[in-house]
Protein backbone atom coordinates (compact mmCIF):
# COMPACT_ATOMS: atom_id res chain seq x y z
CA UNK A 1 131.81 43.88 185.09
CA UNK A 2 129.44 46.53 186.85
CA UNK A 3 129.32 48.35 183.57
CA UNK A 4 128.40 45.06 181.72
CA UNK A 5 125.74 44.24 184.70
CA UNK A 6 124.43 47.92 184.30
CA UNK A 7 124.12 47.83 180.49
CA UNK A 8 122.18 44.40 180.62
CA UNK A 9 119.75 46.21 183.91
CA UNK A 10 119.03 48.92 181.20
CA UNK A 11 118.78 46.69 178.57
CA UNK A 12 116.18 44.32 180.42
CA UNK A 13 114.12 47.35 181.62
CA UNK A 14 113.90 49.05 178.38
CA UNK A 15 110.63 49.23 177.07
CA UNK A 16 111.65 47.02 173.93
CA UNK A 17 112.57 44.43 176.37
CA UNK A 18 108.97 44.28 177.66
CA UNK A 19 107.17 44.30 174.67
CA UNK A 20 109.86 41.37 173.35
CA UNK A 21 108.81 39.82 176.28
CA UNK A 22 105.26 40.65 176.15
CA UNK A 23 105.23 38.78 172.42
CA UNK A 24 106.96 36.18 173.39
CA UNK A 25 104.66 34.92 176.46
CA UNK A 26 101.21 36.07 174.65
CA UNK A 27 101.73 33.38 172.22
CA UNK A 28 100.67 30.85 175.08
CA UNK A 29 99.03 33.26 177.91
CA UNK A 30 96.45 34.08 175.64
CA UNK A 31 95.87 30.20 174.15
CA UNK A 32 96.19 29.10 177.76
CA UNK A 33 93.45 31.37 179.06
CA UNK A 34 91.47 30.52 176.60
CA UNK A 35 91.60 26.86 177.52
CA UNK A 36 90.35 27.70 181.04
CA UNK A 37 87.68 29.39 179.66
CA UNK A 38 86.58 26.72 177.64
CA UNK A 39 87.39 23.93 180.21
CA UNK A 40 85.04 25.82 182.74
CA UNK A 41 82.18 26.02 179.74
CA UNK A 42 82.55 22.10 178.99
CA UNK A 43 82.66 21.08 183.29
CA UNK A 44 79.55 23.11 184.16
CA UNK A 45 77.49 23.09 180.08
CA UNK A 46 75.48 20.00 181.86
CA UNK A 47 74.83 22.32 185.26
CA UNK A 48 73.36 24.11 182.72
CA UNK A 49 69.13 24.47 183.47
CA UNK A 50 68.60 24.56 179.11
CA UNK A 51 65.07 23.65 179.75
CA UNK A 52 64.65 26.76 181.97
CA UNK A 53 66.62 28.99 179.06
CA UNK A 54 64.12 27.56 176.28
CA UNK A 55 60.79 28.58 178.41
CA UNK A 56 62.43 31.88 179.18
CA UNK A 57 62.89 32.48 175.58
CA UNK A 58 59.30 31.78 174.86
CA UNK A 59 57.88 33.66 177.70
CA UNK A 60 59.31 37.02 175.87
CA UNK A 61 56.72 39.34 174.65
CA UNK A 62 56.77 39.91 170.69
CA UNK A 63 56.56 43.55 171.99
CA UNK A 64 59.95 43.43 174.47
CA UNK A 65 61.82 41.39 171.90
CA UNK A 66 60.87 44.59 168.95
CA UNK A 67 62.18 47.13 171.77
CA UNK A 68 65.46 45.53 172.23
CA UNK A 69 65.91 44.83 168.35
CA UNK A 70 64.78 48.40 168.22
CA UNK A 71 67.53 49.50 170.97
CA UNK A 72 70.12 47.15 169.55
CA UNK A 73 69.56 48.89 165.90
CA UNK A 74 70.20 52.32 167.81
CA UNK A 75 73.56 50.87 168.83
CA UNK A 76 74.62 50.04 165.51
CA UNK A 77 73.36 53.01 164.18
CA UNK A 78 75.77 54.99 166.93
CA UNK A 79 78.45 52.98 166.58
CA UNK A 80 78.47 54.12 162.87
CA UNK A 81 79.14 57.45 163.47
CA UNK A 82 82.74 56.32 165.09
CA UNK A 83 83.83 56.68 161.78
CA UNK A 84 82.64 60.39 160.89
CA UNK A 85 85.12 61.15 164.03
CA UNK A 86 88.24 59.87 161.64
CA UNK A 87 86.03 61.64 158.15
CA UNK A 88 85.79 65.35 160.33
CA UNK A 89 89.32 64.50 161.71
CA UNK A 90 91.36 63.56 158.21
CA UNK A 91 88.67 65.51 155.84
CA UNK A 92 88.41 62.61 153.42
CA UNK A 93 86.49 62.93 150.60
CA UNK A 94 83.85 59.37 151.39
CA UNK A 95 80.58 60.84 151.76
CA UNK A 96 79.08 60.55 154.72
CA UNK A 97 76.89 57.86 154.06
CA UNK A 98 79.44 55.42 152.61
CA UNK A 99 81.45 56.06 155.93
CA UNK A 100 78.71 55.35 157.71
CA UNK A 101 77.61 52.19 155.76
CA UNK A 102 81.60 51.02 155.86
CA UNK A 103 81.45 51.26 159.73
CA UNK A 104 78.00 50.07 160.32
CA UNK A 105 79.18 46.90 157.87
CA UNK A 106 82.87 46.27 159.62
CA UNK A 107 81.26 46.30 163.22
CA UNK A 108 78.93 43.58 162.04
CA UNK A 109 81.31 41.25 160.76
CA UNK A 110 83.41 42.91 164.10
CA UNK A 111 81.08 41.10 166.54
CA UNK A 112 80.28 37.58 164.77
CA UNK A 113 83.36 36.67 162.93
CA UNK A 114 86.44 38.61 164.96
CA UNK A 115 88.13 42.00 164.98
CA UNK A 116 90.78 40.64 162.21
CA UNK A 117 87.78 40.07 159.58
CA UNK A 118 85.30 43.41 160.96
CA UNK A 119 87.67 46.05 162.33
CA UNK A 120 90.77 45.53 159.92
CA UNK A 121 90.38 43.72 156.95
CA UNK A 122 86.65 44.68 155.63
CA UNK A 123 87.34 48.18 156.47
CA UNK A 124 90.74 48.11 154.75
CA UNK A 125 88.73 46.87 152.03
CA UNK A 126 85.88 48.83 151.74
CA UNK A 127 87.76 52.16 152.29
CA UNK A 128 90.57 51.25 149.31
CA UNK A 129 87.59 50.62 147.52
CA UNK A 130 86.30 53.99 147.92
CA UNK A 131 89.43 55.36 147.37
CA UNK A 132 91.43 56.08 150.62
CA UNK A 133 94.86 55.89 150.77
CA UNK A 134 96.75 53.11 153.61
CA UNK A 135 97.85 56.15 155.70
CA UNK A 136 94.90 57.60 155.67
CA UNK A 137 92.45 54.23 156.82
CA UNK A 138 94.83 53.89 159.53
CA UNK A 139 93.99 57.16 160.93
CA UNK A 140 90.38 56.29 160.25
CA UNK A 141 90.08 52.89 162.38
CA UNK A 142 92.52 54.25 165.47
CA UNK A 143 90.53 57.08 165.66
CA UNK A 144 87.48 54.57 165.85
CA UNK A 145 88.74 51.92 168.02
CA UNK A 146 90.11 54.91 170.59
CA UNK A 147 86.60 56.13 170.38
CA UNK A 148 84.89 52.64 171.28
CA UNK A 149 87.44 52.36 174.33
CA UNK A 150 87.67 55.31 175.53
CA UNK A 151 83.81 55.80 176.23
CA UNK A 152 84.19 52.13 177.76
CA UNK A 153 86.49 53.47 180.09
CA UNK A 154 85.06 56.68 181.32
CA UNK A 155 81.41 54.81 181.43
CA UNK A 156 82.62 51.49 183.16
CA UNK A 157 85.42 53.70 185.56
CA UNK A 158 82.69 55.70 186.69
CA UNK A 159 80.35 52.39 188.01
CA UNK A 160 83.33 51.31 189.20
CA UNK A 161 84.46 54.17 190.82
CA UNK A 162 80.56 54.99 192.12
CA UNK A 163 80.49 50.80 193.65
CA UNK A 164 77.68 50.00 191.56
CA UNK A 165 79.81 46.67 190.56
CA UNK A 166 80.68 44.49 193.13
CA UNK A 167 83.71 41.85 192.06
CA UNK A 168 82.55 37.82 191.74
CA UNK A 169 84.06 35.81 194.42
CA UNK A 170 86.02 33.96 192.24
CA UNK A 171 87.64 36.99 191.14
CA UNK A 172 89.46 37.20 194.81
CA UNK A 173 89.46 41.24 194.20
CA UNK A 174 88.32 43.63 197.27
CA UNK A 175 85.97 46.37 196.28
CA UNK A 176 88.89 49.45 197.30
CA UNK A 177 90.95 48.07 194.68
CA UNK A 178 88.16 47.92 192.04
CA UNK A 179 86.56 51.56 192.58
CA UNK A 180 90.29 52.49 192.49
CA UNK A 181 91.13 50.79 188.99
CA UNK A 182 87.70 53.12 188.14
CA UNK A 183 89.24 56.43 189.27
CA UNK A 184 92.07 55.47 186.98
CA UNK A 185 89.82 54.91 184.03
CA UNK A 186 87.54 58.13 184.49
CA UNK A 187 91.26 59.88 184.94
CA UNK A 188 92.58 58.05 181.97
CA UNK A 189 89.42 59.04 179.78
CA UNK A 190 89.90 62.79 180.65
CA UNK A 191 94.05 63.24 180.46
CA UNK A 192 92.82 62.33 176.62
CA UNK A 193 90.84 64.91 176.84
CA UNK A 194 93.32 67.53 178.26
CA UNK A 195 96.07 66.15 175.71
CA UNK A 196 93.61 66.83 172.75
CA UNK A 197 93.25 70.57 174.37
CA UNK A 198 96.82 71.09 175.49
CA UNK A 199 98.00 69.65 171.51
CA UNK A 200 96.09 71.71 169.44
CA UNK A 201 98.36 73.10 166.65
CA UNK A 202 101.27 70.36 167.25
CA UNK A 203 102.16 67.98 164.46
CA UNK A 204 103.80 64.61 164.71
CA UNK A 205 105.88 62.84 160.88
CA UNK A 206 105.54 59.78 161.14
CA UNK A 207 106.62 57.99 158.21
CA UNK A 208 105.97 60.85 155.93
CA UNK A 209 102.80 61.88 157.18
CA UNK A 210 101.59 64.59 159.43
CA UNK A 211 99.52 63.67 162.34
CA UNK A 212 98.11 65.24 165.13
CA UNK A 213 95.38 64.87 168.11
CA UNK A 214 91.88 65.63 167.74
CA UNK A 215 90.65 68.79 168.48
CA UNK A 216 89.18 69.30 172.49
CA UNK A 217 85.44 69.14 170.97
CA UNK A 218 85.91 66.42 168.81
CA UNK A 219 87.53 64.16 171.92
CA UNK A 220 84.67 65.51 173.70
CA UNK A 221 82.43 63.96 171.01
CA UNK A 222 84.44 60.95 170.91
CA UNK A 223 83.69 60.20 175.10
CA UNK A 224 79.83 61.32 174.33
CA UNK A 225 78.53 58.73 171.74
CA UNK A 226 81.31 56.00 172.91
CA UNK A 227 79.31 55.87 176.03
CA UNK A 228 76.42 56.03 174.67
CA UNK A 229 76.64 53.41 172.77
CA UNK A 230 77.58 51.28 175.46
CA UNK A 231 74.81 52.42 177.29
CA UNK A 232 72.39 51.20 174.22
CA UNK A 233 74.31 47.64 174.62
CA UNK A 234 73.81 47.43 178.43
CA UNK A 235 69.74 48.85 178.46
CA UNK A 236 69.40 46.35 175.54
CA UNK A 237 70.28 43.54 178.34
CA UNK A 238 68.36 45.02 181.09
CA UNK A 239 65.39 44.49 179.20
CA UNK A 240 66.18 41.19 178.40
CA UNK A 241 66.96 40.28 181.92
CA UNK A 242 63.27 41.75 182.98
CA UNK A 243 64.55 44.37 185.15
CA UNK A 244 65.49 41.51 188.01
CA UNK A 245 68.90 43.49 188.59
CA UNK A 246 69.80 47.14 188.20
CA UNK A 247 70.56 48.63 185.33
CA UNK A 248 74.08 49.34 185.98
CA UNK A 249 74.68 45.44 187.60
CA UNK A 250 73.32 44.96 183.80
CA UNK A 251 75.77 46.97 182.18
CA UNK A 252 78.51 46.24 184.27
CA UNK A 253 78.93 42.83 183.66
CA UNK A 254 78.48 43.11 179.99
CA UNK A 255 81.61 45.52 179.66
CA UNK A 256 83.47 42.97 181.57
CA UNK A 257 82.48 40.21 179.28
CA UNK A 258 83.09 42.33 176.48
CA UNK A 259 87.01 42.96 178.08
CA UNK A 260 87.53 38.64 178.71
CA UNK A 261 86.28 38.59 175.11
CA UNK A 262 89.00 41.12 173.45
CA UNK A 263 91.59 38.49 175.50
CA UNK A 264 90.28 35.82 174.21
CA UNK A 265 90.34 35.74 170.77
CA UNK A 266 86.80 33.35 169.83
CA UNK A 267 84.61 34.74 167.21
CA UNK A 268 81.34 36.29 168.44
CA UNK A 269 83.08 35.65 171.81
CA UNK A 270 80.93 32.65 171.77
CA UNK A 271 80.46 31.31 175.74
CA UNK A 272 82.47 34.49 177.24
CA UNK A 273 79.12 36.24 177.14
CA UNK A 274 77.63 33.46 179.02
CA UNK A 275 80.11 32.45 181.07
CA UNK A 276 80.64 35.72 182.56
CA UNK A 277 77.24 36.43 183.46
CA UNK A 278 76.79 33.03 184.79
CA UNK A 279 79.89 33.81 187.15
CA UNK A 280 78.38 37.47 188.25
CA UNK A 281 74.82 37.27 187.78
CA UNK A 282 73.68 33.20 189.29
CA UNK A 283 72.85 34.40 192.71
CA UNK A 284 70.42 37.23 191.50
CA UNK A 285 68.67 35.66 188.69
CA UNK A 286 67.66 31.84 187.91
CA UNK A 287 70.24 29.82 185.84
CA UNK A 288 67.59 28.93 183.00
CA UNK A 289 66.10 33.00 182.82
CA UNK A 290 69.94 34.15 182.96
CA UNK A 291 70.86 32.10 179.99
CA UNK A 292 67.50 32.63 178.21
CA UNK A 293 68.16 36.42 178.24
CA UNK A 294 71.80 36.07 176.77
CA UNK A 295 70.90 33.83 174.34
CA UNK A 296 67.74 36.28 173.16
CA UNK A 297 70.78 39.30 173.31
CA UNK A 298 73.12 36.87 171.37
CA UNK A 299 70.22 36.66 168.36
CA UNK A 300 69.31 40.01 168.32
CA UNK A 301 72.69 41.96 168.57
CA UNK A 302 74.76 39.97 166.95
CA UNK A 303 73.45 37.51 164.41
CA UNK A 304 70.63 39.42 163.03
CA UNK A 305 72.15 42.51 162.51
CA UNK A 306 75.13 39.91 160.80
CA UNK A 307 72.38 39.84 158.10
CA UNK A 308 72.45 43.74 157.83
CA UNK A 309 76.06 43.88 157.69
CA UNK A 310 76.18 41.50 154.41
CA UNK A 311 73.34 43.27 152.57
CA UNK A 312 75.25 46.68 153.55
CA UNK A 313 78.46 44.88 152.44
CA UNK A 314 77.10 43.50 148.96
CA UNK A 315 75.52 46.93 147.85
CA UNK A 316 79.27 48.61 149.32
CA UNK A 317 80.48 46.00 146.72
CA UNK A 318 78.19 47.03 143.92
CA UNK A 319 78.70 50.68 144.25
CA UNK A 320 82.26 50.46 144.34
CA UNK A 321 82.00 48.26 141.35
CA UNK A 322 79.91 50.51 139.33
CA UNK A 323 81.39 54.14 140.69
CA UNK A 324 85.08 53.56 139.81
CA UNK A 325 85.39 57.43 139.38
CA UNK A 326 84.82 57.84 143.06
CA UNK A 327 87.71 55.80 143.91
CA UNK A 328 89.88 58.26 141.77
CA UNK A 329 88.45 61.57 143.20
CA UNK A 330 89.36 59.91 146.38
CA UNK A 331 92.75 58.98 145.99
CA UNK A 332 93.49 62.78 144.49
CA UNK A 333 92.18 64.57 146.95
CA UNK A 334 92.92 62.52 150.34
CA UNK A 335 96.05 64.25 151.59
CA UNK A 336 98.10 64.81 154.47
CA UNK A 337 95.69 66.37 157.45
CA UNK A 338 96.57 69.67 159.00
CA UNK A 339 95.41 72.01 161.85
CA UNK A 340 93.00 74.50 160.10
CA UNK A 341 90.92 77.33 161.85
CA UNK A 342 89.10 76.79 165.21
CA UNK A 343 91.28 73.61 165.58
CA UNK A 344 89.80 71.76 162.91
CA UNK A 345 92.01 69.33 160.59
CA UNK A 346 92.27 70.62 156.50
CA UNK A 347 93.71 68.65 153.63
CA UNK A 348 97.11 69.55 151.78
CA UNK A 349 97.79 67.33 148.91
């Protein structure tokens, strides 16, 4: 009977057991979070000062709005170049621009509509179209999505770590254990960094491929325009909020309404943005101003560059449509990627 009891211990602490576990409960953790989200939306959408958000909106300067638009375009724009991480990384034969356009197209769609429809499917898509194999547009989008996160975590550890965000009340969360969760994320952020180094040369099959981490530079390179790009997102706010808290209160609170929003799976994370800054942000700025700004940053990061995305999208259509060849000429020369000189991947068909 001890053996029994021991075997079911090891059983139930295996790491299959959690993530059996994990499966099971996220199928109502996730849906039931959601509903508290929304319940707290629909109890205080009437506390809401919409008359105050509507002359905030109209008080914005033609000039300011251009700058952010200008600023949010930048963001896009960096964001693209997440994929020319997986191109340098697999050496796929996409030209840059069409790698570029695919990203710049996915994280569109990403935003508004859901990472299911942007960050899987239309890239899947678009990249078949041009001629990449499933392997190989696997490597592409982890590659991208570790990029994204890992500059979230080494820019948001660090104001955590520094005390530059304070917790919300409501969160019940002392400041120690927040600037300590930082330290973990700036530590997290560079052991990537050292495994990249500390890798170079070692292969991984899995499932008939060979894999292996990025080079030390090109990790390096991941970290640099990750955060970045985040800090694009979070001056694009600022602005917005007319400089009435500091820049990195601004930022802050955006990465952690960008984190509630991953959890909760709404498209566009439609009233995470706002309920989160109404949570963090009430006391510092007025209710009507506060929603004005997020509402301005809702139009001009997400929905117009939506518009973007689909002409991008259509003409990524029509090329593909019209430059079958280039599907073939990818397909025979994608292969599996290999440590070449100075650490940098080469292709063996």
């Amino acid at each position: 009977m001890a053996s029994d009891a021991a075997a079911t211990a090891e059983t139930s602490s295996s790491p299959g057991a959690w993530v059996r576990v994990w499966r099971r409960a996220r199928r109502w953790v996730l849906p039931a979070f959601a509903v508290l989200v929304v319940g707290l939306l629909a109890s205080h959408a009437h506390k809401v000062d919409w008359a105050g958000a509507l002359n905030a909106l109209q008080r914005y300067s033609p000039l300011l709005l251009l700058t952010v638009l200008g600023v949010a375009t930048a963001s896009h724009v960096l964001y693209g170049s997440f994929d020319l991480v997986g191109k340098h990384h697999t050496r796929h034969r996409v030209p840059v621009w069409r790698t570029w356009a695919i990203a710049m197209t996915s994280y569109a769609f990403n935003l508004n509509l859901g990472s299911l429809v942007g960050a899987l499917a239309l890239r899947a898509r678009l990249y078949a179209r041009a001629g990449l194999d499933e392997a190989t547009i696997a490597q592409v989008v982890s590659l991208s999505l570790a990029t994204n996160w890992l500059g979230y975590g080494l820019l948001a550890g660090s104001l955590f770590a520094a005390g530059v965000i304070a917790p919300p009340a409501q969160a019940h969360m002392e400041a120690t254990t927040l600037r300590v969760l930082g330290v973990v994320m700036v530590l997290l952020a560079a052991a990537y960094v050292v495994a990249c180094a500390m890798a170079r040369g070692r292969q991984w099959q899995v499932r008939g491929r060979q894999l292996h981490l990025p080079s030390a530079g090109l990790a390096l390179a991941q970290l640099g325009t990750s955060a970045a790009n985040w800090a694009l997102m979070g001056a694009a706010m600022y602005l917005l909020l007319g400089r009435q808290v500091p820049y990195g209160a601004a930022l802050g609170v955006l990465m952690a309404a960008s984190v509630v929003g991953v959890l909760i799976p709404v498209p566009g994370g439609l009233g995470v943005l706002e309920a989160v800054y109404l949570a963090m942000l009430s006391g510092s700025v007025r209710q009507g101003e506060l929603m004005g700004a997020v509402l301005a940053y809702r139009a001009l990061y997400y929905l117009l560059p939506l518009m973007g995305g689909l002409a991008l999208y259509l003409l990524l259509e029509r090329y593909a449509s019209t430059h079958p060849a280039d599907a073939e000429k990818g397909h025979g020369e994608t292969g599996t990627a290999q440590e070449g000189p100075g650490g940098l991947p080469e292709i063996t068909a």
